[in-house]
N, C-alpha and C. Protein backbone atom coordinates (compact mmCIF):
# COMPACT_ATOMS: atom_id res chain seq x y z
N UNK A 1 30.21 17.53 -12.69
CA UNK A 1 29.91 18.95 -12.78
C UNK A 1 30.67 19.54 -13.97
N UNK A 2 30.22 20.42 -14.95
CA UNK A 2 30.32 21.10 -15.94
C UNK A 2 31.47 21.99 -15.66
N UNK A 3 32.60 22.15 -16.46
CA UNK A 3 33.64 23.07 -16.37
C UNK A 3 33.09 24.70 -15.88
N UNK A 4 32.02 25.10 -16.54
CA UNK A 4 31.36 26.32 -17.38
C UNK A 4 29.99 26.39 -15.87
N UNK A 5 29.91 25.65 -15.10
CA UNK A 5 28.73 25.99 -13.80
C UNK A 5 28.88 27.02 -13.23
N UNK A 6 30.11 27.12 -13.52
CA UNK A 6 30.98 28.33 -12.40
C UNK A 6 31.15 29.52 -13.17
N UNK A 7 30.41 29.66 -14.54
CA UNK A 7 30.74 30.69 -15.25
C UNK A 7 29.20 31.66 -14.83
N UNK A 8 30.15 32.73 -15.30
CA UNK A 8 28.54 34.02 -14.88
C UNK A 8 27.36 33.68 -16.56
N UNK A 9 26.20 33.54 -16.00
CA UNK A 9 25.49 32.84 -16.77
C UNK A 9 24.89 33.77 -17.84
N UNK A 10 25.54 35.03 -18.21
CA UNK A 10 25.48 35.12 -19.42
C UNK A 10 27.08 35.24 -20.31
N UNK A 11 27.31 34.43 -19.81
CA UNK A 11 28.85 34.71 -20.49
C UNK A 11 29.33 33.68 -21.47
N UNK A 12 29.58 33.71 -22.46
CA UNK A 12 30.15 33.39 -23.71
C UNK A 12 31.46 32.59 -23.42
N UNK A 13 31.25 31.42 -23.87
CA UNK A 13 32.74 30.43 -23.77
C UNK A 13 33.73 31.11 -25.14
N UNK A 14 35.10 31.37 -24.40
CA UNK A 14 36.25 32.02 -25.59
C UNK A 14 36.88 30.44 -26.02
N UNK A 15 37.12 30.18 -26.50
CA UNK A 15 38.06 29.31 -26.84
C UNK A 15 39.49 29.66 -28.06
N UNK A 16 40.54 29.60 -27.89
CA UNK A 16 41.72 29.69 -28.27
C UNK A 16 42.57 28.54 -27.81
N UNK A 17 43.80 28.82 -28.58
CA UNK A 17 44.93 27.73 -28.53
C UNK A 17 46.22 28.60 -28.81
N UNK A 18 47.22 28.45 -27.81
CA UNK A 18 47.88 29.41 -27.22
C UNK A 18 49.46 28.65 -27.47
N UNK A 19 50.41 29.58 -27.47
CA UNK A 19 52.25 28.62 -27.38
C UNK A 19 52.56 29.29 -25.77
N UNK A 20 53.13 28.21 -25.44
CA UNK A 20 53.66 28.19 -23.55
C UNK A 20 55.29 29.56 -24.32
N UNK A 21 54.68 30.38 -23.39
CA UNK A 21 55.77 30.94 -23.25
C UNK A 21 56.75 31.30 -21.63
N UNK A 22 58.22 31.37 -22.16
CA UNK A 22 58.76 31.09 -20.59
C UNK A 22 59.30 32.58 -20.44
N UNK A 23 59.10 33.10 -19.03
CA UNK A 23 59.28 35.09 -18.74
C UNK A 23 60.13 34.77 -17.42
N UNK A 24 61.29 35.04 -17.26
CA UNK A 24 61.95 35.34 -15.97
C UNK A 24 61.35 33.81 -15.40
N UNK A 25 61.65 32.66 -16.34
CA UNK A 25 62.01 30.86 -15.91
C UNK A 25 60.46 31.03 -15.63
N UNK A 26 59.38 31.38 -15.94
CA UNK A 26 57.87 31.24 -15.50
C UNK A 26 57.22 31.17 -16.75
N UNK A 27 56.70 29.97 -16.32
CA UNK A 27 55.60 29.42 -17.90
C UNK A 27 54.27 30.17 -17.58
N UNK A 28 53.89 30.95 -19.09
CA UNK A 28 52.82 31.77 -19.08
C UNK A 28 52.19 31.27 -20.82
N UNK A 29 50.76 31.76 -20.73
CA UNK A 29 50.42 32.10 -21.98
C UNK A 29 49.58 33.47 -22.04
N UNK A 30 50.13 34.12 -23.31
CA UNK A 30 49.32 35.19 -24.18
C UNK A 30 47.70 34.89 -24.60
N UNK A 31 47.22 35.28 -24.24
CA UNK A 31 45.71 35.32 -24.88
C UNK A 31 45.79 36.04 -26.00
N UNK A 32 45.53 35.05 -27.50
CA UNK A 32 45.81 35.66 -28.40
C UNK A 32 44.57 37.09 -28.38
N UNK A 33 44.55 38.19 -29.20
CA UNK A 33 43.82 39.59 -29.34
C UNK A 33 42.61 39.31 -29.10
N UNK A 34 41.95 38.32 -30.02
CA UNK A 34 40.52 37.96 -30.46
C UNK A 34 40.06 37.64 -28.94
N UNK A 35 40.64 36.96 -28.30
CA UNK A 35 40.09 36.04 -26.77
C UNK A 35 39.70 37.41 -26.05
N UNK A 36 41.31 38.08 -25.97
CA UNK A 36 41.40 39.13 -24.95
C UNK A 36 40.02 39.73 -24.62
N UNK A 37 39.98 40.24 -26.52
CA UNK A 37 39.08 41.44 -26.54
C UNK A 37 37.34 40.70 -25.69
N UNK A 38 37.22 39.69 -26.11
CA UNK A 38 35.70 38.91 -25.35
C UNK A 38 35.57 39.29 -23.82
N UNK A 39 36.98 39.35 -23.10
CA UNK A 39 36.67 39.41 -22.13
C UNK A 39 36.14 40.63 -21.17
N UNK A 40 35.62 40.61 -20.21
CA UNK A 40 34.46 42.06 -19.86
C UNK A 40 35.35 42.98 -19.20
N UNK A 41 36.93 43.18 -19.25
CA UNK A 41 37.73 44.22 -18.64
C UNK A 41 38.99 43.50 -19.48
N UNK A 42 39.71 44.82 -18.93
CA UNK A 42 41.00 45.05 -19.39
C UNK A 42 42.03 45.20 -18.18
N UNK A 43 41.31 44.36 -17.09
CA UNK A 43 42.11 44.56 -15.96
C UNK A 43 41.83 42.78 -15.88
N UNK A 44 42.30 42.09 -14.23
CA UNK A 44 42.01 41.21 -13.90
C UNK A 44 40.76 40.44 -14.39
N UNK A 45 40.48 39.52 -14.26
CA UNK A 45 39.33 38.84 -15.00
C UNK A 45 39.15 37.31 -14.15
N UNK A 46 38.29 36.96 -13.19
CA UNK A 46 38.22 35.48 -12.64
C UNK A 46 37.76 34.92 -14.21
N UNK A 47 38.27 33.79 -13.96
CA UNK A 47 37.67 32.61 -15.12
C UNK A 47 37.49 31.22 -15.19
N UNK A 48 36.87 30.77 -15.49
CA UNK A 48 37.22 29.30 -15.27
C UNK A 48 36.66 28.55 -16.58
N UNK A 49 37.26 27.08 -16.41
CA UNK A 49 37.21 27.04 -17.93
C UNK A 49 37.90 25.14 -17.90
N UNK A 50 38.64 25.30 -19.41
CA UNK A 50 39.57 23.89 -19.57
C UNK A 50 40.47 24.24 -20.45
N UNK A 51 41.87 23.79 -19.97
CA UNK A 51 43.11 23.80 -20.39
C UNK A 51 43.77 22.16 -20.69
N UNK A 52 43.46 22.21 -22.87
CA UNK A 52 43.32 20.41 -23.00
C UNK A 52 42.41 19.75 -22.34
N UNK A 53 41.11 20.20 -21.82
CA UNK A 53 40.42 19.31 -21.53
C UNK A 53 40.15 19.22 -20.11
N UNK A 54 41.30 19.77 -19.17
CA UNK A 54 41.27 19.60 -18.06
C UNK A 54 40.83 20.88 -17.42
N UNK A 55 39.79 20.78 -16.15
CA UNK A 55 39.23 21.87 -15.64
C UNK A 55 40.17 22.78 -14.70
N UNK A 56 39.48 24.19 -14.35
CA UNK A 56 40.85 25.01 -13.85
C UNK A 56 39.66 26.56 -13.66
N UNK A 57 40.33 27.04 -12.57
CA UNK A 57 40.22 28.51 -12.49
C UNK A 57 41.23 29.25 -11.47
N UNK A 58 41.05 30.03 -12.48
CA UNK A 58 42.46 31.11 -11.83
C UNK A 58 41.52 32.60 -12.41
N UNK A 59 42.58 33.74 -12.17
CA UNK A 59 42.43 34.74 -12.70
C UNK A 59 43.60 35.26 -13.57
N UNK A 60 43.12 35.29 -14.95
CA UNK A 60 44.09 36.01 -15.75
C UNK A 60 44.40 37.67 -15.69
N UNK A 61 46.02 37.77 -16.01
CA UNK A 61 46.37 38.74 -15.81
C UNK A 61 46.27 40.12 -16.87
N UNK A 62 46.10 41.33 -16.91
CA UNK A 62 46.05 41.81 -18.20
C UNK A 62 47.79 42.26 -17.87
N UNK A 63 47.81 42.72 -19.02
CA UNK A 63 49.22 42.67 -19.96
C UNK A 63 49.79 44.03 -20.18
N UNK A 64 49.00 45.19 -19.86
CA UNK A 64 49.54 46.35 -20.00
C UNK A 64 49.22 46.87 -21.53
N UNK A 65 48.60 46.11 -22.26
CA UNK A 65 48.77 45.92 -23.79
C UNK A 65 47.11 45.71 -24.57
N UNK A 66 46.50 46.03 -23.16
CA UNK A 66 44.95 45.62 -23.94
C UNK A 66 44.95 44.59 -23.74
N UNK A 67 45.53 43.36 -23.38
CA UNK A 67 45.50 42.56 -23.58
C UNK A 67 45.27 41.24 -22.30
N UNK A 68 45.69 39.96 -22.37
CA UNK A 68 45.75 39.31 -21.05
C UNK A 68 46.74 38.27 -20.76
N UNK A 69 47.22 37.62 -19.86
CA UNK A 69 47.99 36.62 -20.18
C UNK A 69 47.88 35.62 -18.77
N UNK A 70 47.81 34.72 -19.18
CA UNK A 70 47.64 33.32 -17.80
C UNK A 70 48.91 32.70 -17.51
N UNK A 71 49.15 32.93 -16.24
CA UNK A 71 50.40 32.13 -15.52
C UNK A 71 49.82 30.90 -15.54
N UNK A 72 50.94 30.05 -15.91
CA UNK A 72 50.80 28.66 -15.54
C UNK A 72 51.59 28.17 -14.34
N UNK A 73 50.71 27.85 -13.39
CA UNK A 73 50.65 27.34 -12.00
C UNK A 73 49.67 26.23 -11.05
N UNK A 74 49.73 26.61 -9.84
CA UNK A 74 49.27 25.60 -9.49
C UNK A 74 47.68 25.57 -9.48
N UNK A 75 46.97 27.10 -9.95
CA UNK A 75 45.81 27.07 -10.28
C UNK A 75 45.32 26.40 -11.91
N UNK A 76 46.30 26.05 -12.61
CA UNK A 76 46.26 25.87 -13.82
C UNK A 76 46.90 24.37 -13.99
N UNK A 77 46.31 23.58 -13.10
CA UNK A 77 47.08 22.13 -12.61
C UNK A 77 47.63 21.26 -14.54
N UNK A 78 48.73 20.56 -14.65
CA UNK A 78 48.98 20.24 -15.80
C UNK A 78 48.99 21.45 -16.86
N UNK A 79 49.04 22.33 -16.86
CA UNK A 79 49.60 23.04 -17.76
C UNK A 79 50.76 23.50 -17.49
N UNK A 80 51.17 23.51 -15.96
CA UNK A 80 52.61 24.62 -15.31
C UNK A 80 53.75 23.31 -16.30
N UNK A 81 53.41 22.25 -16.81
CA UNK A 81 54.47 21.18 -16.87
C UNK A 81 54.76 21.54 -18.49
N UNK A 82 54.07 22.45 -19.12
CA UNK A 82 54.20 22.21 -20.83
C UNK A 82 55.14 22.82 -20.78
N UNK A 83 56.29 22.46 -21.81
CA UNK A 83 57.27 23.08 -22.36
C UNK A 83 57.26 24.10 -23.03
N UNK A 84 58.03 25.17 -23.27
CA UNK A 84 57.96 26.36 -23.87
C UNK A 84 57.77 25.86 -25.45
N UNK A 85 56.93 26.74 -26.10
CA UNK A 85 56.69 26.36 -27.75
C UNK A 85 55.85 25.53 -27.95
N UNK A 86 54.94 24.72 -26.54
CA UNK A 86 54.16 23.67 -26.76
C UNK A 86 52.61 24.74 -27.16
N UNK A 87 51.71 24.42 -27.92
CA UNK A 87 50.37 24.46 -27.98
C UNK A 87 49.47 24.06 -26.87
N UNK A 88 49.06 25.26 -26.31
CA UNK A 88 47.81 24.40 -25.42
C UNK A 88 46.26 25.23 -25.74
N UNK A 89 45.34 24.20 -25.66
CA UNK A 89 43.84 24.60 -26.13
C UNK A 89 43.16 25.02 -24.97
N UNK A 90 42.77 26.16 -25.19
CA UNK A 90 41.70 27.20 -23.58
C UNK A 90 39.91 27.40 -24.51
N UNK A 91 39.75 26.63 -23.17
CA UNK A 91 38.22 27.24 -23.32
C UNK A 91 37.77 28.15 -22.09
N UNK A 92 37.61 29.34 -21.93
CA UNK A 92 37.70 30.08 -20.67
C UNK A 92 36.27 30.94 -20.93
N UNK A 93 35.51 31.31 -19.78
CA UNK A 93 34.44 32.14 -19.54
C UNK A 93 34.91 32.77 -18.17
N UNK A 94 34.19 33.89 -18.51
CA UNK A 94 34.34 34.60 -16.94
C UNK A 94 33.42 34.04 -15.97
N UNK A 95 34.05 34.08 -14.43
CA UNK A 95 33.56 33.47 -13.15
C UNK A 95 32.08 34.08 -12.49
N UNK A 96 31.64 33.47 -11.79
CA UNK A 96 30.57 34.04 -11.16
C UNK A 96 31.22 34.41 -9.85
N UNK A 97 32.45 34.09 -9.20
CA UNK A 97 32.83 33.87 -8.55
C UNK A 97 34.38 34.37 -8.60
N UNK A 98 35.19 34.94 -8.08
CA UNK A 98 36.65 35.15 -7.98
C UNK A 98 37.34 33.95 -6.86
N UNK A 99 38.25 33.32 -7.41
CA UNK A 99 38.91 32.52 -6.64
C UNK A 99 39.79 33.50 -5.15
N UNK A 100 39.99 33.15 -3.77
CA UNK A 100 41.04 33.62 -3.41
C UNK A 100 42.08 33.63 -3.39
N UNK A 101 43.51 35.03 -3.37
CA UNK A 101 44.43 35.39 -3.88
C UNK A 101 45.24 34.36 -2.94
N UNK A 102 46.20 33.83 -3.20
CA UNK A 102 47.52 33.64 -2.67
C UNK A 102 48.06 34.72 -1.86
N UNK A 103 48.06 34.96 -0.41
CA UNK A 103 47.93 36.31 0.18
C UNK A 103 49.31 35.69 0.96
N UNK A 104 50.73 36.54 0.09
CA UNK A 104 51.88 37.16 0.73
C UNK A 104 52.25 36.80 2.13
N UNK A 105 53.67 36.01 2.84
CA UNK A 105 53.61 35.95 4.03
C UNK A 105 53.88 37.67 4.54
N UNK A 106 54.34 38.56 4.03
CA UNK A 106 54.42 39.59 5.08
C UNK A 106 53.06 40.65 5.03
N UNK A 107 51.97 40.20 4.00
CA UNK A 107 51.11 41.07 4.08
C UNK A 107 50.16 40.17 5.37
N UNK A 108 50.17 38.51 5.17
CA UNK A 108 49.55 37.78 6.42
C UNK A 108 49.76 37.76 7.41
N UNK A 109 51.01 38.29 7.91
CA UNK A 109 52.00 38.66 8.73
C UNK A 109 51.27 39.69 9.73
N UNK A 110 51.18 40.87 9.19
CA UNK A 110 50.53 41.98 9.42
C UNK A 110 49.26 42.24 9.32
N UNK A 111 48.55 41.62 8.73
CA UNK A 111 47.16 41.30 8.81
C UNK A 111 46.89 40.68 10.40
N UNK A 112 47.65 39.35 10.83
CA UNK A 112 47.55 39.09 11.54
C UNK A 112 48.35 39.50 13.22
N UNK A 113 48.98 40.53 12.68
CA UNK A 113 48.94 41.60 13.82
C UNK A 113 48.19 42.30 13.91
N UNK A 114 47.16 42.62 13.46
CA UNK A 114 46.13 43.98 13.36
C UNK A 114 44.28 42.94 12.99
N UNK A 115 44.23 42.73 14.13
CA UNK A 115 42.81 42.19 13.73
C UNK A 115 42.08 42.94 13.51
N UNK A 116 41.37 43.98 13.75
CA UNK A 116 41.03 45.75 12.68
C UNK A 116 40.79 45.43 11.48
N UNK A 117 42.27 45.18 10.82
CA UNK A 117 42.76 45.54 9.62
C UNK A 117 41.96 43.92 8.94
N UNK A 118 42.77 43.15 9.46
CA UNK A 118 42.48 41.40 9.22
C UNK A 118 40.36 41.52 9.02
N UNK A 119 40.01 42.06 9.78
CA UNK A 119 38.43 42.19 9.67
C UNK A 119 37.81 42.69 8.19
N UNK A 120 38.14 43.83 8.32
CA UNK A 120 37.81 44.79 7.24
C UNK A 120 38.46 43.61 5.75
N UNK A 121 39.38 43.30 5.75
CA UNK A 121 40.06 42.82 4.80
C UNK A 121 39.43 41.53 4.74
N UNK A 122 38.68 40.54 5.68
CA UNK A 122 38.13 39.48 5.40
C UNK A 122 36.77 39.72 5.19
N UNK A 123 36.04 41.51 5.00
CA UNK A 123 34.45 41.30 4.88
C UNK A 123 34.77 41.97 3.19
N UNK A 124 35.72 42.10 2.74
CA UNK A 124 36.47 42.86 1.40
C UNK A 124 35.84 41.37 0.30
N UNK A 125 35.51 42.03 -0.89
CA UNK A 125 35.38 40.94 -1.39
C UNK A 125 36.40 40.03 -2.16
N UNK A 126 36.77 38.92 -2.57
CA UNK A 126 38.10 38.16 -2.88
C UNK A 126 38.66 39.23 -4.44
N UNK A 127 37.77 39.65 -4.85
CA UNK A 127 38.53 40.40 -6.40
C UNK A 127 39.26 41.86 -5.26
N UNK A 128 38.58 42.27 -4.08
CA UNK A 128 38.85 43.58 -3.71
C UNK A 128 40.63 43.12 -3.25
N UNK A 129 40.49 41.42 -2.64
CA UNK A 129 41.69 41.12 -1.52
C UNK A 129 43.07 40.53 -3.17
N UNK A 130 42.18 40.56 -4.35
CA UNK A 130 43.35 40.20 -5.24
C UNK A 130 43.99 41.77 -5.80
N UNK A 131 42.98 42.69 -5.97
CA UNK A 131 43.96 44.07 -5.76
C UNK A 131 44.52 44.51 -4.80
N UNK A 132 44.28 44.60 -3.84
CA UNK A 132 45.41 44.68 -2.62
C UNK A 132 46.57 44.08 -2.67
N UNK A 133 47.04 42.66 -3.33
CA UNK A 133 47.83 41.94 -3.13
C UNK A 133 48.64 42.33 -4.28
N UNK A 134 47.97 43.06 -5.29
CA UNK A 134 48.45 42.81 -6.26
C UNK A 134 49.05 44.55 -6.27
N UNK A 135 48.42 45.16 -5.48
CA UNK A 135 49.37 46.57 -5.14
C UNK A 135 50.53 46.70 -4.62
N UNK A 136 50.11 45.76 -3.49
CA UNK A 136 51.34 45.24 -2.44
C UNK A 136 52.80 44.54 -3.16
N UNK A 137 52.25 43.85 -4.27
CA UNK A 137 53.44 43.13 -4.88
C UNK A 137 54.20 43.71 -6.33
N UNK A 138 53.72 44.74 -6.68
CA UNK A 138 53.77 45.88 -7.96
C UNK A 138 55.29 46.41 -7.96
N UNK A 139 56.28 45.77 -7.06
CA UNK A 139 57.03 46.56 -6.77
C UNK A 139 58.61 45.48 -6.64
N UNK A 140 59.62 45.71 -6.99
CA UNK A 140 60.81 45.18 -6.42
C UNK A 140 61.43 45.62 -5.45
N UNK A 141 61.42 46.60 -5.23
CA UNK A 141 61.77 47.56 -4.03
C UNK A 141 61.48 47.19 -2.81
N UNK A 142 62.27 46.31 -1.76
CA UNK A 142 61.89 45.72 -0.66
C UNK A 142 61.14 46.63 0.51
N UNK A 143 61.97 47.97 0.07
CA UNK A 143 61.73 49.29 1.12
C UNK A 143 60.44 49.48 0.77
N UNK A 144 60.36 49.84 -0.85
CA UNK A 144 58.45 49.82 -1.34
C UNK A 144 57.46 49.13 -0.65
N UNK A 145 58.16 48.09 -0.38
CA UNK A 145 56.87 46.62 -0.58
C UNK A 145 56.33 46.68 1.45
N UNK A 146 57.37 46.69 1.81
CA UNK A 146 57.32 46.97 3.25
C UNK A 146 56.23 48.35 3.78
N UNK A 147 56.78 49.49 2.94
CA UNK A 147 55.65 50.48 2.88
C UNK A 147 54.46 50.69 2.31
N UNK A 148 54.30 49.80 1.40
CA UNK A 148 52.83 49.50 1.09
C UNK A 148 52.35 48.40 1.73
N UNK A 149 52.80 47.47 2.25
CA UNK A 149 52.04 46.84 3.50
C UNK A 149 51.53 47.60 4.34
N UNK A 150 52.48 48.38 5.27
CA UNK A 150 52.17 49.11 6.34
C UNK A 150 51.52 50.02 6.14
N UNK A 151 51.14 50.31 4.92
CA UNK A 151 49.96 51.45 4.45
C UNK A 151 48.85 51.00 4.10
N UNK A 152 48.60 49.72 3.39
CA UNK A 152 47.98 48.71 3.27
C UNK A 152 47.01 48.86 4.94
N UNK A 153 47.80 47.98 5.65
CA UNK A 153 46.99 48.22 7.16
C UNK A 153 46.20 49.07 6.93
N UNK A 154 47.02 50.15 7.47
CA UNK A 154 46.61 51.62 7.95
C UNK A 154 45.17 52.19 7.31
N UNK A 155 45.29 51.53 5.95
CA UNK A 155 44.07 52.23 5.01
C UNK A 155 42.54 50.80 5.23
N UNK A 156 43.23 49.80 5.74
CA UNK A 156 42.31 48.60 6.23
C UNK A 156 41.67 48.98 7.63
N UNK A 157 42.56 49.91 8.49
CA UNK A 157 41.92 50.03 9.82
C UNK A 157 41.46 50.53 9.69
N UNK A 158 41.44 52.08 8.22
CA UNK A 158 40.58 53.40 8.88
C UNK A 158 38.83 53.04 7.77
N UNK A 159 38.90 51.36 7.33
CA UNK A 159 37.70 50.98 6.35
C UNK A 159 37.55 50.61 5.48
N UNK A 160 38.91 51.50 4.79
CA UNK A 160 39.30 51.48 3.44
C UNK A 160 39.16 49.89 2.69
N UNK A 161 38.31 49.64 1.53
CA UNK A 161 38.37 48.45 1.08
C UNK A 161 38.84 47.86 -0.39
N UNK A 162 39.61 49.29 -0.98
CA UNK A 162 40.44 48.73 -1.92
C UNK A 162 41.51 49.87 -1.86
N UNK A 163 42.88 49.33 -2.13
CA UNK A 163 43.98 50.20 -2.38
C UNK A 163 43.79 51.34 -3.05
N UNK A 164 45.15 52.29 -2.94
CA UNK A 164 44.97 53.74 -3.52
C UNK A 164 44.55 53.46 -5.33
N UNK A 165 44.49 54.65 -6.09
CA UNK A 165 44.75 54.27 -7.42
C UNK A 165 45.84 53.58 -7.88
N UNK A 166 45.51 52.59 -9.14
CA UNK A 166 46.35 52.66 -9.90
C UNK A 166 45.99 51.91 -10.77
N UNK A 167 46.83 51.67 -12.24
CA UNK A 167 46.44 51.18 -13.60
C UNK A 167 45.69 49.63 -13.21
N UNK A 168 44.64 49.41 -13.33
CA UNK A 168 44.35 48.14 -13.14
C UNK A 168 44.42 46.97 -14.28
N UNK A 169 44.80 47.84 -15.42
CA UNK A 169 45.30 46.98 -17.18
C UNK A 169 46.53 47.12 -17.14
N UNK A 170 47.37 47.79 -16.24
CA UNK A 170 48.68 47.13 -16.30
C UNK A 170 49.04 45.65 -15.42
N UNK A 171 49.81 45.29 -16.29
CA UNK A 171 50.66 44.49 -15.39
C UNK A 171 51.89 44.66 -14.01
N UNK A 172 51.38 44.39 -13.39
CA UNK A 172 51.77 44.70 -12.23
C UNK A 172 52.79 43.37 -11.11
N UNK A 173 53.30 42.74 -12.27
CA UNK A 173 54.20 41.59 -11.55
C UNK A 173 55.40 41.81 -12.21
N UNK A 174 56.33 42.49 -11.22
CA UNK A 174 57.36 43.26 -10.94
C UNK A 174 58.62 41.84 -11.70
N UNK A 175 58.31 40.74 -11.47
CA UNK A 175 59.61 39.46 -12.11
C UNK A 175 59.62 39.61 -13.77
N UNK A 176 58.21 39.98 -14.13
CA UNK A 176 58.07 40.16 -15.55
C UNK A 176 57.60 41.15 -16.04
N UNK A 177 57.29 42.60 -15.70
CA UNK A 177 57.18 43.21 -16.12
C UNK A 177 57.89 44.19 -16.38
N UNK A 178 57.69 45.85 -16.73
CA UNK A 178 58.56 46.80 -16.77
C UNK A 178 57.34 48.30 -17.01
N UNK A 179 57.64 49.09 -16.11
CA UNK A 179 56.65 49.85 -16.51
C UNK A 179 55.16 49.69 -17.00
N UNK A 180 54.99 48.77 -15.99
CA UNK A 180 53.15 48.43 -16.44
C UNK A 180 52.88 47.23 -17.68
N UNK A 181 53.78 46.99 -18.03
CA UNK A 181 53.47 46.41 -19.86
C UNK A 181 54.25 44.98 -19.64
N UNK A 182 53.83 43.63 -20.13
CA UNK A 182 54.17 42.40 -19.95
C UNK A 182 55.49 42.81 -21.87
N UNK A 183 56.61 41.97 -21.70
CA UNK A 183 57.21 42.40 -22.55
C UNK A 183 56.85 41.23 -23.36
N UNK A 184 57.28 41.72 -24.73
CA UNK A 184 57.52 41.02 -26.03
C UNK A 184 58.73 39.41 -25.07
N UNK A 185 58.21 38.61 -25.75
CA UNK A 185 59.20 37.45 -25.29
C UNK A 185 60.90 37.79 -25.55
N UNK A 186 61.19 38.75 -26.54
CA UNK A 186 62.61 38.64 -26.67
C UNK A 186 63.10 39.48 -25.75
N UNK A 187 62.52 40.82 -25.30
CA UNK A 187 62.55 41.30 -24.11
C UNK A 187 62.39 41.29 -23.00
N UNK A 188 62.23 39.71 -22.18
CA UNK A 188 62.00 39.10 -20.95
C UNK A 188 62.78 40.29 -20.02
N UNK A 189 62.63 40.51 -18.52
CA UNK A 189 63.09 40.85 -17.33
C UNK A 189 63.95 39.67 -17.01
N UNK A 190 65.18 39.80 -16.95
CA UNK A 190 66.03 38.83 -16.19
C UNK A 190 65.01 38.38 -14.60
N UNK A 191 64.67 37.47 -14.02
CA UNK A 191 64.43 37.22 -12.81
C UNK A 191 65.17 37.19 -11.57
């Protein structure tokens, strides 16, 4: 099966070649401008594609910056291992399909106290259940994170199927970010 089956079938293969950069000990890459701009938002983006050759889908993150950037992990199998400064080659199209989120033990937690909530949230579609998660986790603030769970629910029982507002082109991962915006590498977030 074709890397690209899984791509939405009018969508344009990006291809770039990227340097592993390391943010708060986490290997990521920048989508250089040119890639970014191909892609159909400035927020989240499913994709799937090949990294060196090897197949993969995840969802890249935007950057606060216009821009996007891909964690390297376990959706991105053999790339989480490149060393910082290494080159790696992306051929990426957008998904027909959104992968599901890695869903938080205390938001599963509470999901699975509230079958209501757990309902509504499993007829949600997987891009709706990766903003939720990604509201839920926007935050370092343990007291925050606890209260946007429990609000989270609350807005799952009364139907609600995506979180309150907020910037969906920021970056919103609280280990590396700062005010919405993924930093310049010399300005990393301590982790």
């Amino acid at each position: 099966m074709d890397a690209f089956s899984a791509a939405k079938p009018d969508a344009a293969v990006i291809e770039f070649d990227a340097q592993v950069e390391m943010l708060a000990d986490r290997p990521i890459v920048r989508l250089p401008a040119a890639a970014s701009a191909e892609l159909p938002s400035r927020g989240q983006v499913a994709v799937v594609g090949t990294i060196d050759g090897a197949r993969f889908s995840t969802v890249v993150e935007p950057d606060g910056r216009r821009g996007h950037w891909v964690p390297l992990d376990e959706r991105t199998t053999g790339a989480a291992d490149a060393e910082p400064g290494a080159t790696i080659s992306f051929a990426i199209a957008p998904a027909t399909e959104w992968p599901e989120p890695d869903v938080p033990d205390d938001l599963g937690d509470a999901l699975a106290s509230a079958p209501d909530a757990a309902e509504v949230w499993s007829s949600t579609t997987p891009m709706a259940r990766w903003e939720w998660v990604r509201w839920i986790g926007a935050t370092r603030n343990p007291a925050t994170r606890a209260k946007r769970v429990e609000v989270g629910i609350s807005k799952l029982q009364s139907g609600k199927r995506r979180p309150c507002c907020f910037d969906l082109a920021s970056c919103t991962d609280p280990e590396l970010a700062r005010s919405g915006k993924l930093p310049d590498i010399d300005h990393a977030p301590a982790g």
